[in-house]
C-alpha atoms as a PDB file:
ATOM      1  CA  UNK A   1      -1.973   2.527 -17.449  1.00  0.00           C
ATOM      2  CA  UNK A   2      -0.504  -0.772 -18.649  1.00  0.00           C
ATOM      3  CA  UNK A   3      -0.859  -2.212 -15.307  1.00  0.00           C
ATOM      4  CA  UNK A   4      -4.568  -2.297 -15.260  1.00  0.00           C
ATOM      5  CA  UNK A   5      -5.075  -3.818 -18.650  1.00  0.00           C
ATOM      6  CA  UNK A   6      -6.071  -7.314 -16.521  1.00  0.00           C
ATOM      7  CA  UNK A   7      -8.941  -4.714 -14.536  1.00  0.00           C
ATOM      8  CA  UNK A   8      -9.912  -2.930 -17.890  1.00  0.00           C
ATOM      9  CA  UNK A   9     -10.198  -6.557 -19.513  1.00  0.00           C
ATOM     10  CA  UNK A  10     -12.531  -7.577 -16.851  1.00  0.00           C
ATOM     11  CA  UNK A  11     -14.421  -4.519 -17.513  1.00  0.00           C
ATOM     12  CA  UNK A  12     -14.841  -4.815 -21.248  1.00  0.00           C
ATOM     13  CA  UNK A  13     -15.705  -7.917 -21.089  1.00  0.00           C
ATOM     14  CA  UNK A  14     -18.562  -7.719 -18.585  1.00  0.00           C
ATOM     15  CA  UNK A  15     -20.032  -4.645 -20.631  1.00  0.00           C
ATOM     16  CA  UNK A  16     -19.615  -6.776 -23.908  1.00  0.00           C
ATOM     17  CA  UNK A  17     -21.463  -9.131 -22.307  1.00  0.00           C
ATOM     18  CA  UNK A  18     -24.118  -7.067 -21.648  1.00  0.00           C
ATOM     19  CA  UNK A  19     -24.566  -5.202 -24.697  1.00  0.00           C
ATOM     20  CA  UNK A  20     -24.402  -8.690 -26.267  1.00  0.00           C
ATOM     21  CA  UNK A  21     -27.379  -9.837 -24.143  1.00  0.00           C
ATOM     22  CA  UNK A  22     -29.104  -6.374 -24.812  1.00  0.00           C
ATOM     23  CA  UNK A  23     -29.090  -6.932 -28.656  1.00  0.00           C
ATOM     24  CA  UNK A  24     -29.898 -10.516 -28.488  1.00  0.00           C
ATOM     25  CA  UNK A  25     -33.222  -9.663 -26.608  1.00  0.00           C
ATOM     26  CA  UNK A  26     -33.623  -6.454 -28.847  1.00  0.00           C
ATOM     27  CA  UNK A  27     -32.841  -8.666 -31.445  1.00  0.00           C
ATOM     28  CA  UNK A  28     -35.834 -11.769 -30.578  1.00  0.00           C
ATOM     29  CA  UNK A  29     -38.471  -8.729 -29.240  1.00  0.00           C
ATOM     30  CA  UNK A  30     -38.361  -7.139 -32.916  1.00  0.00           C
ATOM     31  CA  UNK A  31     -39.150 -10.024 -34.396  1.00  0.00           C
ATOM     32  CA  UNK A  32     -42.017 -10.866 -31.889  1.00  0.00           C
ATOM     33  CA  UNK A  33     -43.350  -7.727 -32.970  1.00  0.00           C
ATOM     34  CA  UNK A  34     -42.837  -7.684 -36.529  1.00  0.00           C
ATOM     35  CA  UNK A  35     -40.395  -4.501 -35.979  1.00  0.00           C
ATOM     36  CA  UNK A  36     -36.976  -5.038 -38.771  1.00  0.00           C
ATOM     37  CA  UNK A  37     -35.537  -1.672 -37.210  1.00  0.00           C
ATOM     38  CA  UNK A  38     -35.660  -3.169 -34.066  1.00  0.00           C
ATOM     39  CA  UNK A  39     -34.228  -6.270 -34.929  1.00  0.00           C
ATOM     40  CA  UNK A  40     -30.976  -4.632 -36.813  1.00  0.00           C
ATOM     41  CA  UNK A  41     -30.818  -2.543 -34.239  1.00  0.00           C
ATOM     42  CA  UNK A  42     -30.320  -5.361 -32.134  1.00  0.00           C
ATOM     43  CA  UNK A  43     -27.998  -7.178 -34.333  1.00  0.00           C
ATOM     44  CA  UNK A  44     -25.881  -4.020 -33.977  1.00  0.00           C
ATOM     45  CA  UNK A  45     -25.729  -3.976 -30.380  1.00  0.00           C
ATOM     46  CA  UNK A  46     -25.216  -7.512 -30.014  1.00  0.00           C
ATOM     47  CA  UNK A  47     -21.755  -6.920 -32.828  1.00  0.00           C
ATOM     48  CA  UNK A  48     -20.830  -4.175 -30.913  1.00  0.00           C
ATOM     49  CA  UNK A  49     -20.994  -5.714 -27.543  1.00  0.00           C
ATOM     50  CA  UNK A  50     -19.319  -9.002 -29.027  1.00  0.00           C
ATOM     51  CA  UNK A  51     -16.161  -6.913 -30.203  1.00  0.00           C
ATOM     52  CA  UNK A  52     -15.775  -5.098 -26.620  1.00  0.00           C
ATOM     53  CA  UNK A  53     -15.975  -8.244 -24.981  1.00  0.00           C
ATOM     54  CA  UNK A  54     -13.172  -9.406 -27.325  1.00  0.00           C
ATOM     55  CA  UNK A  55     -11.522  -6.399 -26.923  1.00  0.00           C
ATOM     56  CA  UNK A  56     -11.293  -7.581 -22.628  1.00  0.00           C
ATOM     57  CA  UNK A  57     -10.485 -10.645 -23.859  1.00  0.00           C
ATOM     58  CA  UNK A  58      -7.001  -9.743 -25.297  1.00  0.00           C
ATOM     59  CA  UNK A  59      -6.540  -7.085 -23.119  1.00  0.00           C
ATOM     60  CA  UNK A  60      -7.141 -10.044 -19.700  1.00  0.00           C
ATOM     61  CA  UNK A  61      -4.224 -12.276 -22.510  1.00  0.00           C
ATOM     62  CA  UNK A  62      -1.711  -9.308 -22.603  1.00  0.00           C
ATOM     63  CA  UNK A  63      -2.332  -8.594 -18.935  1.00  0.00           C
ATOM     64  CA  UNK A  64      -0.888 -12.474 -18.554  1.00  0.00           C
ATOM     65  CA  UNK A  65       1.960 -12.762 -21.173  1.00  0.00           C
ATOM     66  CA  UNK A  66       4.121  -9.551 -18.975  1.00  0.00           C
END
């Protein structure tokens, strides 16, 4: 298991990425549209993909210190 923390980096990352990108347009549609709920609910996606994508990122940096 410890041997693919450099592939399960990569992998948190990328989906960080994308839930970051999901909340950021969640995020700028609710307030197109007037729509708070939308907008914290986008916040919260965009949080939650930013701390998976951290999550690869130190899991890629222990992956390179063995």
């Amino acid at each position: 298991m410890a041997d693919d923390l450099g592939t399960d980096g990569l992998e948190n990352r990328a989906k960080g990425t994308a839930k970051e990108v999901e909340g950021k347009v969640r995020n700028a549609v609710g307030g197109l549209t007037g729509d708070t709920s939308e907008q914290l609910k986008g916040k919260g996606k965009e949080l939650e993909g930013k701390a998976q994508r951290k999550v690869g990122e130190a899991e890629n940096n222990a992956d390179l210190d063995r």
